[in-house]
C-alpha atoms as a PDB file:
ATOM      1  CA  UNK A   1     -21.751  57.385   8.306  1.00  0.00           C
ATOM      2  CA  UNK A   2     -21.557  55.019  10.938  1.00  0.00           C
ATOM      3  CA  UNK A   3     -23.626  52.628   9.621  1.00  0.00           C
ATOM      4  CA  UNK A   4     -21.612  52.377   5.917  1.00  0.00           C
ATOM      5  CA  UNK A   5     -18.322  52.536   8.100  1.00  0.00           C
ATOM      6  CA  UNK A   6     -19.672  49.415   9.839  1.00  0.00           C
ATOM      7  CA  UNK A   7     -21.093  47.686   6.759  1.00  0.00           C
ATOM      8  CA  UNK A   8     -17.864  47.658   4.920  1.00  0.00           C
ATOM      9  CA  UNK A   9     -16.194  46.392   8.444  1.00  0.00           C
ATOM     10  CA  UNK A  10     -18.507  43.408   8.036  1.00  0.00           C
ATOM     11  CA  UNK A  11     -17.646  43.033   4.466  1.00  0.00           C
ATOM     12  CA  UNK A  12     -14.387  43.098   5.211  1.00  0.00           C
ATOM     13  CA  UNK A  13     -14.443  40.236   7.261  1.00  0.00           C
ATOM     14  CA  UNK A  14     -16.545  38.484   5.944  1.00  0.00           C
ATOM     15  CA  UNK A  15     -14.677  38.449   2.680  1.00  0.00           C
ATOM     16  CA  UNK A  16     -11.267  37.730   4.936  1.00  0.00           C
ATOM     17  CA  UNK A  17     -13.368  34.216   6.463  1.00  0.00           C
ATOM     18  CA  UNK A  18     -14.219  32.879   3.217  1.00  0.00           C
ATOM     19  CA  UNK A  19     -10.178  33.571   1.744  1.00  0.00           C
ATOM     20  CA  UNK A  20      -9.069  31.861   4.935  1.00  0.00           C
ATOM     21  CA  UNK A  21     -11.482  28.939   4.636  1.00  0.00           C
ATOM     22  CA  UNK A  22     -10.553  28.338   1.230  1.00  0.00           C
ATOM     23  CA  UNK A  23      -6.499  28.248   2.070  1.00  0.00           C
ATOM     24  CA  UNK A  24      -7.380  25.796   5.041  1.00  0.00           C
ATOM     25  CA  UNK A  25      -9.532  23.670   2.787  1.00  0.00           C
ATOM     26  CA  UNK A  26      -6.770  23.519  -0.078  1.00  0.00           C
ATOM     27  CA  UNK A  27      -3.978  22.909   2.274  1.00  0.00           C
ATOM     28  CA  UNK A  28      -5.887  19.965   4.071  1.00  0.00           C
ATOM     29  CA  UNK A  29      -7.144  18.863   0.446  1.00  0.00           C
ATOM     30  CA  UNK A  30      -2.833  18.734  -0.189  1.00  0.00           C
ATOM     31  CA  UNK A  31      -2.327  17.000   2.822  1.00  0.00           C
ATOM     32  CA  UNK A  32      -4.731  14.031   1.882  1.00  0.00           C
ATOM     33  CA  UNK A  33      -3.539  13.719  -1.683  1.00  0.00           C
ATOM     34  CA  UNK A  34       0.374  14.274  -0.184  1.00  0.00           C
ATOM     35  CA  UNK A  35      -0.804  11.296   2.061  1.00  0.00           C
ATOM     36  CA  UNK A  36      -2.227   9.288  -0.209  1.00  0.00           C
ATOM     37  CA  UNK A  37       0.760   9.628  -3.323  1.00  0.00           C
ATOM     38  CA  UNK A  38       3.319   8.580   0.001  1.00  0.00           C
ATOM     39  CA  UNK A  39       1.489   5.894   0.364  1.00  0.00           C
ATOM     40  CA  UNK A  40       0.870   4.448  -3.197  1.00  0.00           C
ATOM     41  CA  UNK A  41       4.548   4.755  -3.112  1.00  0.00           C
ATOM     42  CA  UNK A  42       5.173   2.763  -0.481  1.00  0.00           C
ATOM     43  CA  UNK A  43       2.384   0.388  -1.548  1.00  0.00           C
ATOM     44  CA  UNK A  44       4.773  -0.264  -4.895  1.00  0.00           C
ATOM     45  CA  UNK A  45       8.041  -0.439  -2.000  1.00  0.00           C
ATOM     46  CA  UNK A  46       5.845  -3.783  -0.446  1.00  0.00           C
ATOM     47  CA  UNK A  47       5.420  -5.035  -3.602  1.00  0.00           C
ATOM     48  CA  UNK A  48       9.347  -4.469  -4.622  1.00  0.00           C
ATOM     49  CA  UNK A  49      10.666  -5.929  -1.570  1.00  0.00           C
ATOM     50  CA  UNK A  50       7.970  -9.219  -2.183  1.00  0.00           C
ATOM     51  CA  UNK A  51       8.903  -9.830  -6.005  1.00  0.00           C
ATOM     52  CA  UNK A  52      12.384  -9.332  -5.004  1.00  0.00           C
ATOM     53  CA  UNK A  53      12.383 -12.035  -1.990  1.00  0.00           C
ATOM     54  CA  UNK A  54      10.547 -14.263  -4.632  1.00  0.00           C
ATOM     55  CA  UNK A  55      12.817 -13.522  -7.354  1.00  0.00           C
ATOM     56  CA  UNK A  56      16.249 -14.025  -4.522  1.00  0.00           C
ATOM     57  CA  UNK A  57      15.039 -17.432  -3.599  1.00  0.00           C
ATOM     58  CA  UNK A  58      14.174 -18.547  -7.250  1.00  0.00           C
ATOM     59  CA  UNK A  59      17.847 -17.346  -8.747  1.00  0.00           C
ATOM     60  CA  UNK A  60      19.501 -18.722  -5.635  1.00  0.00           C
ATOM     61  CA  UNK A  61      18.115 -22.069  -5.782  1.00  0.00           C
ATOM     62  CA  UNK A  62      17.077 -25.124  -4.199  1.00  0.00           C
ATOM     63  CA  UNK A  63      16.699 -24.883  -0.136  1.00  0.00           C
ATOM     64  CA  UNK A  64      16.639 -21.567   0.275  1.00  0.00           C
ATOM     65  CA  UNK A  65      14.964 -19.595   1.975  1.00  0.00           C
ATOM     66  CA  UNK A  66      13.930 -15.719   2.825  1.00  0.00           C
ATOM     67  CA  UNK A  67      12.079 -14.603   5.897  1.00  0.00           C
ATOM     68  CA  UNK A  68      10.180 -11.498   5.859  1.00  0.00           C
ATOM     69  CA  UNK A  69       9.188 -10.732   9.384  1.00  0.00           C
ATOM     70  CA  UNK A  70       6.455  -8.657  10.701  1.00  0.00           C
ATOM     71  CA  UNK A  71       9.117  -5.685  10.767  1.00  0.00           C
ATOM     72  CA  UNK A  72       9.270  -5.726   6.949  1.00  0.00           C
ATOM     73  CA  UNK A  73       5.833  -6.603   6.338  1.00  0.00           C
ATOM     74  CA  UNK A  74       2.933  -6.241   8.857  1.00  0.00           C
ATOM     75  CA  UNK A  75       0.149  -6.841   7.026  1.00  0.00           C
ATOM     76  CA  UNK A  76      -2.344  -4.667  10.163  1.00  0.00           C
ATOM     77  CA  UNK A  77      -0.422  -1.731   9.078  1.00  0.00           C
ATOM     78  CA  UNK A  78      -0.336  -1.946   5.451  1.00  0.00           C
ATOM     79  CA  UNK A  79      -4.136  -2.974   5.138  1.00  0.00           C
ATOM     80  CA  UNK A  80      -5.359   0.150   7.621  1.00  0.00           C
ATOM     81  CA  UNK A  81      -6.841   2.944   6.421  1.00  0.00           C
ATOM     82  CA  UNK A  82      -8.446   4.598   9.539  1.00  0.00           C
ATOM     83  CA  UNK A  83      -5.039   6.230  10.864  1.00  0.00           C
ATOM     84  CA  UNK A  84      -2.549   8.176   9.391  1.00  0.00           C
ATOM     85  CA  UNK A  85       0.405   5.418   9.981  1.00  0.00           C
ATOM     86  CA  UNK A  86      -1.687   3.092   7.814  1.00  0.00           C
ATOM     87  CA  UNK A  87      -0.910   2.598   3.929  1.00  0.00           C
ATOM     88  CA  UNK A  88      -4.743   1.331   2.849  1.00  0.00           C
ATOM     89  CA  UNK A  89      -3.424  -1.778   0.676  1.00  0.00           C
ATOM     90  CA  UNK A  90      -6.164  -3.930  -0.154  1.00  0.00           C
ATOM     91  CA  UNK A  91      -5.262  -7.424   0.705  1.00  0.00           C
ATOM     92  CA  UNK A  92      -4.858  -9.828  -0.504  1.00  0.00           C
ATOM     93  CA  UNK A  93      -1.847  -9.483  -2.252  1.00  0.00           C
ATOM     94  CA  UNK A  94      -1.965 -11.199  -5.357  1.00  0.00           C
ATOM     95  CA  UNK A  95       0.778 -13.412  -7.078  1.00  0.00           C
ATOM     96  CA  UNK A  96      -0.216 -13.862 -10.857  1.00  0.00           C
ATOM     97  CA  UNK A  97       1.587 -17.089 -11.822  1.00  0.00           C
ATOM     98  CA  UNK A  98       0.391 -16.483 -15.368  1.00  0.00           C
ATOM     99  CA  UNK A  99       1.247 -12.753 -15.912  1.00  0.00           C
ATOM    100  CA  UNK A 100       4.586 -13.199 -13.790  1.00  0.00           C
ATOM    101  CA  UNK A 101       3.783 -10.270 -11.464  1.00  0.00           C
ATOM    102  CA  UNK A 102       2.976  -9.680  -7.972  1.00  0.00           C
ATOM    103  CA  UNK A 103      -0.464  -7.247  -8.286  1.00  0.00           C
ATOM    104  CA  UNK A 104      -0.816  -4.549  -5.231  1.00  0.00           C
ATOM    105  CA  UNK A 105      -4.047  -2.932  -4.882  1.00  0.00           C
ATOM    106  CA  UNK A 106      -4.583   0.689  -2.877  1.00  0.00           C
ATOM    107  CA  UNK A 107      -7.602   2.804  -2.215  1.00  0.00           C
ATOM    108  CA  UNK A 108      -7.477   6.264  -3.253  1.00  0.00           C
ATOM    109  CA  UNK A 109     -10.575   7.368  -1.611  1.00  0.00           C
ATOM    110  CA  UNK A 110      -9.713   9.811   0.925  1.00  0.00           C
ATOM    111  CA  UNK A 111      -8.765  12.000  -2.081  1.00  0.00           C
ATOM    112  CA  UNK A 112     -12.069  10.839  -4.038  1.00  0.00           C
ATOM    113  CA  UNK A 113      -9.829   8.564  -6.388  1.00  0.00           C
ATOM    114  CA  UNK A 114     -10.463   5.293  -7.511  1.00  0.00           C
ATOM    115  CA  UNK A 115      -8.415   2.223  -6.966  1.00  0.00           C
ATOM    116  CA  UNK A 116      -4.728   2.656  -7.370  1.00  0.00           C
ATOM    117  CA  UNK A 117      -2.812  -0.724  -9.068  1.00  0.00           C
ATOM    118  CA  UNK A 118       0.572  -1.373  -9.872  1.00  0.00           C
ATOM    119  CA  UNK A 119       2.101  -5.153 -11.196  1.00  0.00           C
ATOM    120  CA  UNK A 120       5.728  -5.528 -10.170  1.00  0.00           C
ATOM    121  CA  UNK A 121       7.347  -7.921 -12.622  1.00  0.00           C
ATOM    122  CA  UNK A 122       8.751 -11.741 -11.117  1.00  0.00           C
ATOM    123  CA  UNK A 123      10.835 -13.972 -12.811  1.00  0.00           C
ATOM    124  CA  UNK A 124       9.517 -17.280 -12.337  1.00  0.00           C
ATOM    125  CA  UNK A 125       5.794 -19.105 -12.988  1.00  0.00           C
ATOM    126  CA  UNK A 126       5.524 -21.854 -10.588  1.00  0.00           C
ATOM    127  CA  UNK A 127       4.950 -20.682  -7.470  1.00  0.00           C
ATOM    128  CA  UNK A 128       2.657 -21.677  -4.835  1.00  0.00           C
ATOM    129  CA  UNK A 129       1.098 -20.577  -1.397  1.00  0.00           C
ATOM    130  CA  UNK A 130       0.637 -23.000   1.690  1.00  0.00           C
ATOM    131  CA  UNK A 131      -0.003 -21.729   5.613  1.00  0.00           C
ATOM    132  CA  UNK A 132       2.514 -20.887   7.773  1.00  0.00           C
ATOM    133  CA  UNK A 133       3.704 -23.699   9.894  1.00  0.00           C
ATOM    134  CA  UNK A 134       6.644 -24.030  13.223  1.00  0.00           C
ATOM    135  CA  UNK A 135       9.337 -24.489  10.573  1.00  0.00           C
ATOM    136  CA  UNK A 136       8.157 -21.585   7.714  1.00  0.00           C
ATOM    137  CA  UNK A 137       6.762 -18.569   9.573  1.00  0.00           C
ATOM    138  CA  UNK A 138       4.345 -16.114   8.319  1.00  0.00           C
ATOM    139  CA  UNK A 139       5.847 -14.843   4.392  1.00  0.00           C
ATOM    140  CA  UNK A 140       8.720 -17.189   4.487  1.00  0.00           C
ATOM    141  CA  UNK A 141       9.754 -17.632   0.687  1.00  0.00           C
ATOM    142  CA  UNK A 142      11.279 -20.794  -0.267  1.00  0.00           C
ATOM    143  CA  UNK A 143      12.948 -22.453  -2.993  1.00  0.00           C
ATOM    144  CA  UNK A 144      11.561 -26.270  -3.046  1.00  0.00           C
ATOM    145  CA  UNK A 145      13.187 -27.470  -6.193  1.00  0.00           C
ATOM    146  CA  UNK A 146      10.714 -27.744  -7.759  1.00  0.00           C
ATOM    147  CA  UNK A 147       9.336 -24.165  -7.569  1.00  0.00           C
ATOM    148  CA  UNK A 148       8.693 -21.421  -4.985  1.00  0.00           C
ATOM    149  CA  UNK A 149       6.625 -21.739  -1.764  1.00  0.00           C
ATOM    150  CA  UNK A 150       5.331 -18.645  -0.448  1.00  0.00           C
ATOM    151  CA  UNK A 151       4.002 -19.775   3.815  1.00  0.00           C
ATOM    152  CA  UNK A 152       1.525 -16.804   4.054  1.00  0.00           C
ATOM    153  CA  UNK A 153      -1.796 -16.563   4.985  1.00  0.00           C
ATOM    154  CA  UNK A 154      -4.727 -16.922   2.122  1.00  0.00           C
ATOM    155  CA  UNK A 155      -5.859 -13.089   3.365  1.00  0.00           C
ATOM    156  CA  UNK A 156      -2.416 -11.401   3.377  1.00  0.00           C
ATOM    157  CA  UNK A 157      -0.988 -12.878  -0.172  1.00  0.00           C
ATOM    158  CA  UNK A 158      -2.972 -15.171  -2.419  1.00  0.00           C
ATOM    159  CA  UNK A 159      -1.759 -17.054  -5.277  1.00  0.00           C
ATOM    160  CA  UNK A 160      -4.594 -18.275  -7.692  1.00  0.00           C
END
């Protein structure tokens, strides 16, 4: 009797182990994809708050212009994927003159996704990218006249 008593004690917990292993594992497995949903969402936010800027300084016209400091957009944060504050966007961001959108690109592989892409919609076609200088700091948009001139660095936004 002792012996069967202490067999089905071992059963027991073994049984109880693999149940609790299985809740941690689905919980974490929640977490990730929790994580990961938050921050496709506020992957699409970046790109919002970009094509908006760009489509501001084209309705608004000539000589103006929108600064979008490292506050709004800090391109170490957005483009890290090692810590949980990070978002994982792959940069560049891309500005499709042709298409008239403003393409975001996110990783989805903590969760074993693939790549995550959303276009956000802009209303104008001529717009071009040139380096930050004293006057236009890093993602200054401006309205030239003649079109809109994104100061940004060719690895944070790109506009083929």
């Amino acid at each position: 009797m002792k012996g069967q008593i202490s067999l089905e004690a071992i059963l027991a917990v073994g049984f109880s182990i693999v149940i609790l292993l299985s809740l941690f594992n689905l919980t974490w497995e929640r977490f990730y994809l929790a994580r990961d949903v938050g921050e496709a969402g506020e992957a699409k936010m970046v790109g919002e708050l970009l094509a908006g800027a760009i489509n501001n300084a084209y309705a608004n016209g000539d000589g103006l212009s929108i600064y979008l400091g490292a506050e709004i957009l800090n391109y170490t944060r957005l483009s890290d994927t090692s810590r949980i504050t990070g978002v994982g966007i792959s940069l560049p961001i891309v500005i499709d003159k042709t298409g008239r959108t403003v393409n975001i690109s996110k990783s989805m592989q903590k969760t074993g996704g693939g790549n995550w892409n959303t276009a956000i919609p802009i209303i104008p076609a001529n717009i071009s990218r040139a380096n930050p200088t004293a006057q236009y700091a890093e993602t200054t948009i401006r309205n030239s006249g003649g079109g809109i001139i994104i100061y940004a660095a060719q690895g944070n936004i790109n506009v083929p």
